[in-house]
Each structure stands twice: as C-alpha cells, then as structure tokens.
PDB file of N, CA and C in Angstrom:
ATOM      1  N   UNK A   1      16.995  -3.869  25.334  1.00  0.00           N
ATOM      2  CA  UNK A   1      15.764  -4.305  24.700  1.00  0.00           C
ATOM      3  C   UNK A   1      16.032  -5.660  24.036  1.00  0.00           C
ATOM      4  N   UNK A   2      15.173  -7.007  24.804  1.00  0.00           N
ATOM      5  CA  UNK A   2      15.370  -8.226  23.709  1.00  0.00           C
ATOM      6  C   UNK A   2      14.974  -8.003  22.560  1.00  0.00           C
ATOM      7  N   UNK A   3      15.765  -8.871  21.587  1.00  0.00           N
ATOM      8  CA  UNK A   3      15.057  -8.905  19.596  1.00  0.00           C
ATOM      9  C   UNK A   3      13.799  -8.930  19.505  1.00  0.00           C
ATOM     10  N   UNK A   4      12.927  -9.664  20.219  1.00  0.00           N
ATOM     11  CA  UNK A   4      11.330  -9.875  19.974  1.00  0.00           C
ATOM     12  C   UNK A   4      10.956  -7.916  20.015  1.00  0.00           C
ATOM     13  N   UNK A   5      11.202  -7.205  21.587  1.00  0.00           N
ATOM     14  CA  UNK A   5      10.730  -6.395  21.012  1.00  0.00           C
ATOM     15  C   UNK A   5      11.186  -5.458  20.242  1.00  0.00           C
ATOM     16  N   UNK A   6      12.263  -5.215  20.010  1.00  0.00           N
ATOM     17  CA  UNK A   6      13.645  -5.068  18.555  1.00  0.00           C
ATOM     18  C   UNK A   6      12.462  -4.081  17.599  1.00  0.00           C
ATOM     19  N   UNK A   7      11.981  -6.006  17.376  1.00  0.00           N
ATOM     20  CA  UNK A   7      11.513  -6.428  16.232  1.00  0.00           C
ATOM     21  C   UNK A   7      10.179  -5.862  16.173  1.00  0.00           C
ATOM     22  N   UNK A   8       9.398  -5.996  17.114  1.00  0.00           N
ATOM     23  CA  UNK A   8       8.219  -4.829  16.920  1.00  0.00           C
ATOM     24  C   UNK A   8       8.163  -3.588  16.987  1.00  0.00           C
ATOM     25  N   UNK A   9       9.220  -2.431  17.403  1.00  0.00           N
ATOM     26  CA  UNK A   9       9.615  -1.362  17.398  1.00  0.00           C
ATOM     27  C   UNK A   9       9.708  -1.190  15.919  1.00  0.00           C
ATOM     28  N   UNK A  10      10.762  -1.895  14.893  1.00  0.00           N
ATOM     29  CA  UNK A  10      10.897  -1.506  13.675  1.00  0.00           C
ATOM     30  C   UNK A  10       9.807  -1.257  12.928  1.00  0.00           C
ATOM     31  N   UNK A  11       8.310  -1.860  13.946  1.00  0.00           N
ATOM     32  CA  UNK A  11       7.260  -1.498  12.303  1.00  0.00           C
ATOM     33  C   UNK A  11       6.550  -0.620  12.924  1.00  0.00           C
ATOM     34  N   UNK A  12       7.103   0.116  13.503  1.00  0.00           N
ATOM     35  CA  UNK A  12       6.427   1.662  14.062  1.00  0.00           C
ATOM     36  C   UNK A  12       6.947   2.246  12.748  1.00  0.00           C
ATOM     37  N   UNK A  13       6.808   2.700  11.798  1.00  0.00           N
ATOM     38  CA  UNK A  13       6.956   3.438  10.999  1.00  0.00           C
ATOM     39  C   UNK A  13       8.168   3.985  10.618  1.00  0.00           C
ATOM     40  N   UNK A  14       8.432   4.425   9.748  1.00  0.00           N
ATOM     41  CA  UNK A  14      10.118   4.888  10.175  1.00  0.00           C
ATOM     42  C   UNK A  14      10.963   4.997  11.155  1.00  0.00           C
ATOM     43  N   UNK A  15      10.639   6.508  12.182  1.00  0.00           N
ATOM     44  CA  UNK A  15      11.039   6.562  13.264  1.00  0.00           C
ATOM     45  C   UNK A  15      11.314   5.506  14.009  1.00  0.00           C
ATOM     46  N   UNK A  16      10.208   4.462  14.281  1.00  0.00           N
ATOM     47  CA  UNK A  16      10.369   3.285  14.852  1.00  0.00           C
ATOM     48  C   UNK A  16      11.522   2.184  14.078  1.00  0.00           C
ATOM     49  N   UNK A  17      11.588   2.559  12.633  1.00  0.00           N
ATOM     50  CA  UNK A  17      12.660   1.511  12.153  1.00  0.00           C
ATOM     51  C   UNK A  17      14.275   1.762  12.619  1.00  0.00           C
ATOM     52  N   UNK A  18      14.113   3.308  12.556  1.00  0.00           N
ATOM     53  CA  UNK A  18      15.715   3.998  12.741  1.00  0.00           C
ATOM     54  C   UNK A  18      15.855   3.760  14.334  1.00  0.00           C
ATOM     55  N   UNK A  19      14.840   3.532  15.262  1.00  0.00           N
ATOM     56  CA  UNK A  19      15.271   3.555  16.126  1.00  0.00           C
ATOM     57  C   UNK A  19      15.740   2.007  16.446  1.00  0.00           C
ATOM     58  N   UNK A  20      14.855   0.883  15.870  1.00  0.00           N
ATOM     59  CA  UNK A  20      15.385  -0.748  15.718  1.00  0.00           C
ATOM     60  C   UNK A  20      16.396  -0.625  15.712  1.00  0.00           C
ATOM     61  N   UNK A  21      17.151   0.022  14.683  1.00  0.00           N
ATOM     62  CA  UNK A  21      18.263  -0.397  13.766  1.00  0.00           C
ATOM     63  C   UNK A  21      19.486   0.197  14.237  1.00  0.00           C
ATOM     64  N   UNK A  22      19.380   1.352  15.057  1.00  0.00           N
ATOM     65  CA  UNK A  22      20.632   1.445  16.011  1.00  0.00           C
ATOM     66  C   UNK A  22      20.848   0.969  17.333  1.00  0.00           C
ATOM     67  N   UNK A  23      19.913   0.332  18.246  1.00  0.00           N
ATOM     68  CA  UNK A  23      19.293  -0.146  19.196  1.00  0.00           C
ATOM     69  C   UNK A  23      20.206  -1.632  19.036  1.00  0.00           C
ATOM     70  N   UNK A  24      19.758  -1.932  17.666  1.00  0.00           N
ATOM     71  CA  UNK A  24      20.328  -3.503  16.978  1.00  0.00           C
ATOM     72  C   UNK A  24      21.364  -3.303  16.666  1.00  0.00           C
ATOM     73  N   UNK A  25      22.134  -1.865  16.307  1.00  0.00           N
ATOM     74  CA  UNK A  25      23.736  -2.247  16.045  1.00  0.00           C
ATOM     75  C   UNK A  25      24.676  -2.185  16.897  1.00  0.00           C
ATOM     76  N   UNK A  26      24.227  -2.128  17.890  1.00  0.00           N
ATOM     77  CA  UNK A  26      25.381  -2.093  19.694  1.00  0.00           C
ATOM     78  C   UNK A  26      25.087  -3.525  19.620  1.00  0.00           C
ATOM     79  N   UNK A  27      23.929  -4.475  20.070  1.00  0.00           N
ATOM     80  CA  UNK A  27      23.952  -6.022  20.321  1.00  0.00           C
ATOM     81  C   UNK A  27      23.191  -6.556  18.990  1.00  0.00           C
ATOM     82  N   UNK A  28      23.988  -6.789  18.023  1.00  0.00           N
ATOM     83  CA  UNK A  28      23.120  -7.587  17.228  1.00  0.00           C
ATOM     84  C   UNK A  28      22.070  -8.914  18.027  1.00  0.00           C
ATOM     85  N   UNK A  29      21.339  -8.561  17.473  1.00  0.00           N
ATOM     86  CA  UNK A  29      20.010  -9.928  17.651  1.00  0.00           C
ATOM     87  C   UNK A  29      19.438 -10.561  15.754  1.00  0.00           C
ATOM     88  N   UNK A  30      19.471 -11.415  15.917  1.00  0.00           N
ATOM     89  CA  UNK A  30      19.101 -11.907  14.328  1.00  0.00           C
ATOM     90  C   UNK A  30      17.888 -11.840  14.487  1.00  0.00           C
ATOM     91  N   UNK A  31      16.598 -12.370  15.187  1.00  0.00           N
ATOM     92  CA  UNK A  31      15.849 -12.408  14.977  1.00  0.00           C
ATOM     93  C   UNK A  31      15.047 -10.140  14.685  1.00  0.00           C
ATOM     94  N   UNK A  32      15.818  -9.479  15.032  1.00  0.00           N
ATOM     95  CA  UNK A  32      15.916  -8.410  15.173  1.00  0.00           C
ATOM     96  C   UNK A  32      15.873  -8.122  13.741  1.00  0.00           C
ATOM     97  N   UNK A  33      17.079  -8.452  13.003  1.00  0.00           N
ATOM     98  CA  UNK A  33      17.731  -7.900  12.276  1.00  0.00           C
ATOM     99  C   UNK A  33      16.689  -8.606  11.065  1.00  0.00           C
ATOM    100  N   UNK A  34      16.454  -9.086  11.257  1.00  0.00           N
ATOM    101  CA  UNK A  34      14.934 -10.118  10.281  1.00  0.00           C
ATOM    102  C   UNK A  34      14.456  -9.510  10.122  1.00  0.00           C
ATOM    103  N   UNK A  35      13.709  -8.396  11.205  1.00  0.00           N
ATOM    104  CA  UNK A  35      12.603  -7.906  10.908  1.00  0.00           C
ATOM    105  C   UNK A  35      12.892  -6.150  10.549  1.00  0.00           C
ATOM    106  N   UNK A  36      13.932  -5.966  10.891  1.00  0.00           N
ATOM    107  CA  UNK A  36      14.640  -5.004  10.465  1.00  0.00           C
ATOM    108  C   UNK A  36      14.644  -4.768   8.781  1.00  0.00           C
ATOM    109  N   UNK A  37      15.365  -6.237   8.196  1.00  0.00           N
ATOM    110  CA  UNK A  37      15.271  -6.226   6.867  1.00  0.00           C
ATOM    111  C   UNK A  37      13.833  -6.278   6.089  1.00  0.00           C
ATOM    112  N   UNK A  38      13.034  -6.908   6.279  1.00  0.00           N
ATOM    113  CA  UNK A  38      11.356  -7.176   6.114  1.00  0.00           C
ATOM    114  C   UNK A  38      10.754  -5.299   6.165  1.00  0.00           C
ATOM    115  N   UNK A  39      11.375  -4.763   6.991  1.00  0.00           N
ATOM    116  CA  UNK A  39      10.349  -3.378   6.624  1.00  0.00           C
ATOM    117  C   UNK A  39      10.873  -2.489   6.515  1.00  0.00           C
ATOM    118  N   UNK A  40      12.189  -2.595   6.161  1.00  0.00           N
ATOM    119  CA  UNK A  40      13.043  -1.854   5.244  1.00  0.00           C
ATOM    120  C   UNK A  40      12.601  -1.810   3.738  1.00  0.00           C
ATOM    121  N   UNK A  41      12.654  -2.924   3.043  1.00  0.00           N
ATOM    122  CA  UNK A  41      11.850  -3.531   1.944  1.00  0.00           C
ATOM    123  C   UNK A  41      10.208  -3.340   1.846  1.00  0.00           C
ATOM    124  N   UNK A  42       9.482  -3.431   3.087  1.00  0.00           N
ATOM    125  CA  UNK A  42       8.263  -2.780   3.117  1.00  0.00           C
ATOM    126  C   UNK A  42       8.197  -1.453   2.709  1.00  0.00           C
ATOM    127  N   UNK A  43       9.029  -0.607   3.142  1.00  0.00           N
ATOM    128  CA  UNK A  43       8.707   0.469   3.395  1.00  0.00           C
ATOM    129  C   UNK A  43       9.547   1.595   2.137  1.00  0.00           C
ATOM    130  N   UNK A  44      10.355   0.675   1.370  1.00  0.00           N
ATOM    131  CA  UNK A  44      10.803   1.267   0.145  1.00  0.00           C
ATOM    132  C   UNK A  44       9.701   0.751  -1.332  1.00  0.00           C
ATOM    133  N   UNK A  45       9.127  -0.241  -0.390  1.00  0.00           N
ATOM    134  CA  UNK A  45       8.403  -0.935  -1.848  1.00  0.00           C
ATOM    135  C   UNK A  45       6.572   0.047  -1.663  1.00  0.00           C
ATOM    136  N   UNK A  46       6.222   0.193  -0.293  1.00  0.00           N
ATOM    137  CA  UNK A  46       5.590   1.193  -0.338  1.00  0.00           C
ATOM    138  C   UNK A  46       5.735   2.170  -0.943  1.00  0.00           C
ATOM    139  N   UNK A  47       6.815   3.543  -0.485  1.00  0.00           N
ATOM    140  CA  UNK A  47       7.072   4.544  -1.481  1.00  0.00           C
ATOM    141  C   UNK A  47       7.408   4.794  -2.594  1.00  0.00           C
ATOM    142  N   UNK A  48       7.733   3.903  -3.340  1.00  0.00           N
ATOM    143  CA  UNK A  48       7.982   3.640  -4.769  1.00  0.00           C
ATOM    144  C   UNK A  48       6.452   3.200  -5.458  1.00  0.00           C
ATOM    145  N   UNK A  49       5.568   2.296  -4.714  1.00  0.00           N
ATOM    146  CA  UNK A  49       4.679   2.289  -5.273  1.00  0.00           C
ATOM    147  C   UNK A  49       3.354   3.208  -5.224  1.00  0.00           C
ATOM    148  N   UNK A  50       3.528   4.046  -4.173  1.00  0.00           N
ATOM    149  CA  UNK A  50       2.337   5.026  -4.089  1.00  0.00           C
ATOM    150  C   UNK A  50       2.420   6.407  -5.366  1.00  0.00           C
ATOM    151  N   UNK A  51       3.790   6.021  -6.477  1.00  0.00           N
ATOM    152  CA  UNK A  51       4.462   7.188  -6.871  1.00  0.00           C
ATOM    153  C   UNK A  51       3.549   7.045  -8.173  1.00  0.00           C
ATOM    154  N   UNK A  52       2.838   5.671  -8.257  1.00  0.00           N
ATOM    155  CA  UNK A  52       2.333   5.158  -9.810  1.00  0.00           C
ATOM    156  C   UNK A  52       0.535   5.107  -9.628  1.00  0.00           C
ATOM    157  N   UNK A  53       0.767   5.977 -10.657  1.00  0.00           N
ATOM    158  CA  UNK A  53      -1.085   6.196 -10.145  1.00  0.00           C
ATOM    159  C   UNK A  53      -1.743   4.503 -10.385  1.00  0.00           C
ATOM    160  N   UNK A  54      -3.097   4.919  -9.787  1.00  0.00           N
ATOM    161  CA  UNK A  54      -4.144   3.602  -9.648  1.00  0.00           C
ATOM    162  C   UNK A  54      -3.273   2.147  -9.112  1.00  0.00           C
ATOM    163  N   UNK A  55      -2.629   1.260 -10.594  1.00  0.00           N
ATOM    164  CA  UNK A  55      -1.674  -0.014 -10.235  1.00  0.00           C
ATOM    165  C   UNK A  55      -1.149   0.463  -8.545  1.00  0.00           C
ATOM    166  N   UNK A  56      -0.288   1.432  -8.777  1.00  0.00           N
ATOM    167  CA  UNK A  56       0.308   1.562  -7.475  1.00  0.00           C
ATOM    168  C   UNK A  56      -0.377   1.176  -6.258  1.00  0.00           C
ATOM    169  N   UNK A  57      -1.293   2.252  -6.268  1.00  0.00           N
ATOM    170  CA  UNK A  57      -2.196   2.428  -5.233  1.00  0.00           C
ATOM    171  C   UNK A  57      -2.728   0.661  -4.919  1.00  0.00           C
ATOM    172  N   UNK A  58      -3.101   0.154  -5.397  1.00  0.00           N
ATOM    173  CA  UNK A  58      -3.930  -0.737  -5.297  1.00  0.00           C
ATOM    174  C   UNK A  58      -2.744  -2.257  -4.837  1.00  0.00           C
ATOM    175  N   UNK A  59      -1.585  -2.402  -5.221  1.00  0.00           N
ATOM    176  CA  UNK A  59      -0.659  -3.160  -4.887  1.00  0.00           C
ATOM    177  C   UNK A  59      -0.264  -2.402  -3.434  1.00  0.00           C
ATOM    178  N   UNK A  60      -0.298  -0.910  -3.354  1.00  0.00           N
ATOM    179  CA  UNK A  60       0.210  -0.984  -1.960  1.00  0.00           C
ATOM    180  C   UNK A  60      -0.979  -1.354  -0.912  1.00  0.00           C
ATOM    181  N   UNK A  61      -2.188  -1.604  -1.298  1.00  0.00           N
ATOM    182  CA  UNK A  61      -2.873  -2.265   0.072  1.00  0.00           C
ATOM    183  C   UNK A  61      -2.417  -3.246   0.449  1.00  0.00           C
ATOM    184  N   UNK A  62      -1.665  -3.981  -0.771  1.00  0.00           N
ATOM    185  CA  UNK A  62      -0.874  -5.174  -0.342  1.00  0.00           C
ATOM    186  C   UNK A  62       0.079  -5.557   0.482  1.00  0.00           C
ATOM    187  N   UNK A  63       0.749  -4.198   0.155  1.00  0.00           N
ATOM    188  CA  UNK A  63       2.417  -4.230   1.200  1.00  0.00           C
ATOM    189  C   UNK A  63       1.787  -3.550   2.781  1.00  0.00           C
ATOM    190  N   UNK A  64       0.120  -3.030   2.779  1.00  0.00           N
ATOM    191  CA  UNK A  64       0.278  -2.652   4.145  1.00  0.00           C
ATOM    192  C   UNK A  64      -0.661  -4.076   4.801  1.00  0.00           C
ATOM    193  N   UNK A  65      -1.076  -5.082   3.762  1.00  0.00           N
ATOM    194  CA  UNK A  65      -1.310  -6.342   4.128  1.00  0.00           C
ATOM    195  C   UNK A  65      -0.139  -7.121   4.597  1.00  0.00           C
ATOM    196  N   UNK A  66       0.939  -7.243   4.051  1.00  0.00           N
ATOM    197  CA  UNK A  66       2.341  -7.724   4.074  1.00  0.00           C
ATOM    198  C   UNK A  66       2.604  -7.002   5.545  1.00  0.00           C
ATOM    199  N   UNK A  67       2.397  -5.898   5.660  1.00  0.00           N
ATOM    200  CA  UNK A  67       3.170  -5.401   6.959  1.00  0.00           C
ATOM    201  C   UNK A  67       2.335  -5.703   8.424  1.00  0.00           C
ATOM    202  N   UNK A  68       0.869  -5.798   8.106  1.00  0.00           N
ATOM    203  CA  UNK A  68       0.139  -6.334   9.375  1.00  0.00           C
ATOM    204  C   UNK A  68       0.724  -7.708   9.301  1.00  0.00           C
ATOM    205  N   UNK A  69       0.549  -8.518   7.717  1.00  0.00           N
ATOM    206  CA  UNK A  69       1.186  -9.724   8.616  1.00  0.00           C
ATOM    207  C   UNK A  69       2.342  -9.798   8.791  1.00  0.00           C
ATOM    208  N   UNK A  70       3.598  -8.797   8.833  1.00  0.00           N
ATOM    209  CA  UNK A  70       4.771  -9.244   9.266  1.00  0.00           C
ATOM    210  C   UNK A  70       5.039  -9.287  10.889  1.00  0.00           C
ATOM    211  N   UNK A  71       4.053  -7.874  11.219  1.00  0.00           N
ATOM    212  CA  UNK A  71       3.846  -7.765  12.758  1.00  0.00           C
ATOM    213  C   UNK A  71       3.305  -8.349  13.607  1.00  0.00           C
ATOM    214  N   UNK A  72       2.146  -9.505  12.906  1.00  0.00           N
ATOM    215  CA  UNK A  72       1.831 -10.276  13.682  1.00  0.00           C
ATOM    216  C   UNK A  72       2.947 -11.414  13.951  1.00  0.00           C
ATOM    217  N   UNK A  73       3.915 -11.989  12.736  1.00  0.00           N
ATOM    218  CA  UNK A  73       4.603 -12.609  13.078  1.00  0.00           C
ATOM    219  C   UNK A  73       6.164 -12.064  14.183  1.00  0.00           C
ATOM    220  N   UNK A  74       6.277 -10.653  14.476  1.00  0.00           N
ATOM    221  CA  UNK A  74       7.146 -10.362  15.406  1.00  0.00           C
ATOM    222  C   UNK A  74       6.370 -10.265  16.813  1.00  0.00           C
ATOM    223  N   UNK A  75       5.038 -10.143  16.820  1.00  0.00           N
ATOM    224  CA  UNK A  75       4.398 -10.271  18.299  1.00  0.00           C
ATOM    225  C   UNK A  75       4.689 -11.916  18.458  1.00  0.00           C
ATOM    226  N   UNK A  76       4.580 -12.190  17.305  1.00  0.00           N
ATOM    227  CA  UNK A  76       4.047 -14.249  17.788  1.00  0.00           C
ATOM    228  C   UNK A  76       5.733 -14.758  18.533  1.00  0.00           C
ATOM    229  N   UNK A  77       6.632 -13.992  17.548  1.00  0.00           N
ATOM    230  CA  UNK A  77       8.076 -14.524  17.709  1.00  0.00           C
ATOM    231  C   UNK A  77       8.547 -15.380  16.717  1.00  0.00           C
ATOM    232  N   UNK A  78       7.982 -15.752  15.678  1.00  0.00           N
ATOM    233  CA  UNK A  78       7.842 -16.047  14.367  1.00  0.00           C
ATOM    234  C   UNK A  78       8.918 -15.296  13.258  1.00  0.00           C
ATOM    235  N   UNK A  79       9.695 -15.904  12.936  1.00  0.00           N
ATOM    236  CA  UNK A  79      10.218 -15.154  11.756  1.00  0.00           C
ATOM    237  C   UNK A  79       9.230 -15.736  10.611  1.00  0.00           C
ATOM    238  N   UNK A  80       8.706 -14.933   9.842  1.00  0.00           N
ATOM    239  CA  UNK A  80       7.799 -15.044   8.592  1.00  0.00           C
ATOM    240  C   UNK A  80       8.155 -13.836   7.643  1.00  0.00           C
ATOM    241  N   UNK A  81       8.494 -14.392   6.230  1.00  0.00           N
ATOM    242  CA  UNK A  81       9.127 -13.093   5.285  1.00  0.00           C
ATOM    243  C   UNK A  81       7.211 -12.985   4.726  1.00  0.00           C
ATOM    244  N   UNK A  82       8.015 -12.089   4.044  1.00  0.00           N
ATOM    245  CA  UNK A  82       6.933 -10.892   3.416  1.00  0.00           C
ATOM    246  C   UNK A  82       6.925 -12.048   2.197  1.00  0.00           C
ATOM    247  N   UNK A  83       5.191 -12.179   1.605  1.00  0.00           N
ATOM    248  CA  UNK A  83       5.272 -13.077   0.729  1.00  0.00           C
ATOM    249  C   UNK A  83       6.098 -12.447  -0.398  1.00  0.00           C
ATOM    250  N   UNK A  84       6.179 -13.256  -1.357  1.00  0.00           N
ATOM    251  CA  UNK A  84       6.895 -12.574  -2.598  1.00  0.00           C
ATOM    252  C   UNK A  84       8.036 -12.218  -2.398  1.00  0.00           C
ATOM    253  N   UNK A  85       8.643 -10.954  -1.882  1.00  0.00           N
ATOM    254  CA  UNK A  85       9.616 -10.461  -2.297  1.00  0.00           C
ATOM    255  C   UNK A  85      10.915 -10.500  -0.703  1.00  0.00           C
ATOM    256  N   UNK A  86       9.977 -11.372   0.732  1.00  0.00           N
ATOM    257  CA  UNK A  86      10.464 -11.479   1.703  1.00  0.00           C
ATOM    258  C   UNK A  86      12.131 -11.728   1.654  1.00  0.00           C
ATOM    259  N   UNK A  87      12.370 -13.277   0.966  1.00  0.00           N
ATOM    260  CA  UNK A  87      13.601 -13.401   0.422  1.00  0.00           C
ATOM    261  C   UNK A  87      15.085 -12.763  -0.195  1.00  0.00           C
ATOM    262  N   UNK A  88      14.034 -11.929  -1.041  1.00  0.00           N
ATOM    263  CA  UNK A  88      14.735 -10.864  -1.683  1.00  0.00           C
ATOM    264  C   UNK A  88      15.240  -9.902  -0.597  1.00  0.00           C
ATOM    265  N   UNK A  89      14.184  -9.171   0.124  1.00  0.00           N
ATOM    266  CA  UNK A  89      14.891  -8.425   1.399  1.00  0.00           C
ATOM    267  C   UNK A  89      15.880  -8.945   1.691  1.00  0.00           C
ATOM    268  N   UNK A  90      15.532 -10.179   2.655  1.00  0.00           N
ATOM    269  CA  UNK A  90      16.918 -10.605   3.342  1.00  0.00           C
ATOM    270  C   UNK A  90      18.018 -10.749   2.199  1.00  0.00           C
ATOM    271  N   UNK A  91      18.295 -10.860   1.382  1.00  0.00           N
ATOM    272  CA  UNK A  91      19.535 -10.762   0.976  1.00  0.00           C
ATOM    273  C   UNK A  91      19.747  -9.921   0.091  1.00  0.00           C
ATOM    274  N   UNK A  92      19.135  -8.712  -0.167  1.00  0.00           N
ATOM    275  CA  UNK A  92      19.424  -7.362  -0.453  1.00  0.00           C
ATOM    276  C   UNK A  92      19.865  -6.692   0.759  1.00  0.00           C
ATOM    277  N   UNK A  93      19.184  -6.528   1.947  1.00  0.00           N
ATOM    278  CA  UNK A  93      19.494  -5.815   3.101  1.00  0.00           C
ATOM    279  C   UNK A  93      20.685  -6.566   4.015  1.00  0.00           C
ATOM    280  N   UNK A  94      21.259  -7.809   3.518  1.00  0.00           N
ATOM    281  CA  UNK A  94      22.406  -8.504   4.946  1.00  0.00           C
ATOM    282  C   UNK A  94      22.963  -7.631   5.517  1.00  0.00           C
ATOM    283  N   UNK A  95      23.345  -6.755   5.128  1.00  0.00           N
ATOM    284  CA  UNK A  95      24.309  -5.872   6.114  1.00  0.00           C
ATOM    285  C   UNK A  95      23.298  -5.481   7.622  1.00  0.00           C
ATOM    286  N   UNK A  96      22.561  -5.343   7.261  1.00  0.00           N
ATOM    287  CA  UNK A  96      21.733  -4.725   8.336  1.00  0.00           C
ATOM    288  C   UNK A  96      21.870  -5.880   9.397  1.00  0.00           C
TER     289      UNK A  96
END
C-alpha cells in the first residue's frame, strides 16, 4: 500500500488507524506517518474531550472539523497539520 493511501486508511476510525500503523511499520512512508500522528492526536483529543460536559461537547465539533479537514488533505496528498495543536502531534507522537 503507497503512503497516500497509508494515510487515508488511518482516518477510518480506530480500526483503520491500527491498521495504518502496522501496515507503516514494515515500510515506513513519512508522508504516512504524518497522518498517522495527526489522528492519533485527533482521536485522543476527541475522547478526552467528549468526557467534559457541554465545553467538551462543543470543542469536539471542532476536532471532527479538524479531522474532515485533515482527510481532505490526505486525499489531496497534502501534508496539512491539524490547526492548533497539529505541531504538537508531530512531535509528541515521532516515534510513530
């Protein structure tokens, strides 16, 4: 599987991330591993925030705004971080 579609597999939802992410650790691909990190961070900043009533709720329409646009940028072939906290992923998650 090339990184482009790597990279759109990971925002299938979990399942789809775990399956990126071992897929990506036989041939690393960076552009892969980008998007690998991006909804890793999506998807912890989701469940942490659905845990806080109302605030929560209402910031996570955000992160599932953040996640349509991260996927549009892995269809385009685009690396594009997650506003705000995109950065932070990538270098919280490097190992990945």
């Amino acid at each position: 599987m090339d990184g482009k579609t790597n990279a759109i597999v990971s925002h299938l939802f979990l399942i789809g991330w775990v399956i990126a992410l071992v897929i990506n650790s036989n041939e690393k691909d960076e552009f892969a591993s980008f998007y690998i990190r991006q909804n890793l961070g999506l998807m912890l900043a989701g469940m942490i925030l659905v845990l806080i009533p109302v605030i929560g709720w209402i910031i996570s329409i955000a992160i599932f705004v953040f996640w349509i646009m991260s996927l549009i940028g892995a269809v385009q072939g685009e690396k594009k971080e997650t506003p705000i906290l995109g950065k932070y992923f990538q270098d919280w998650f490097k190992a990945l």
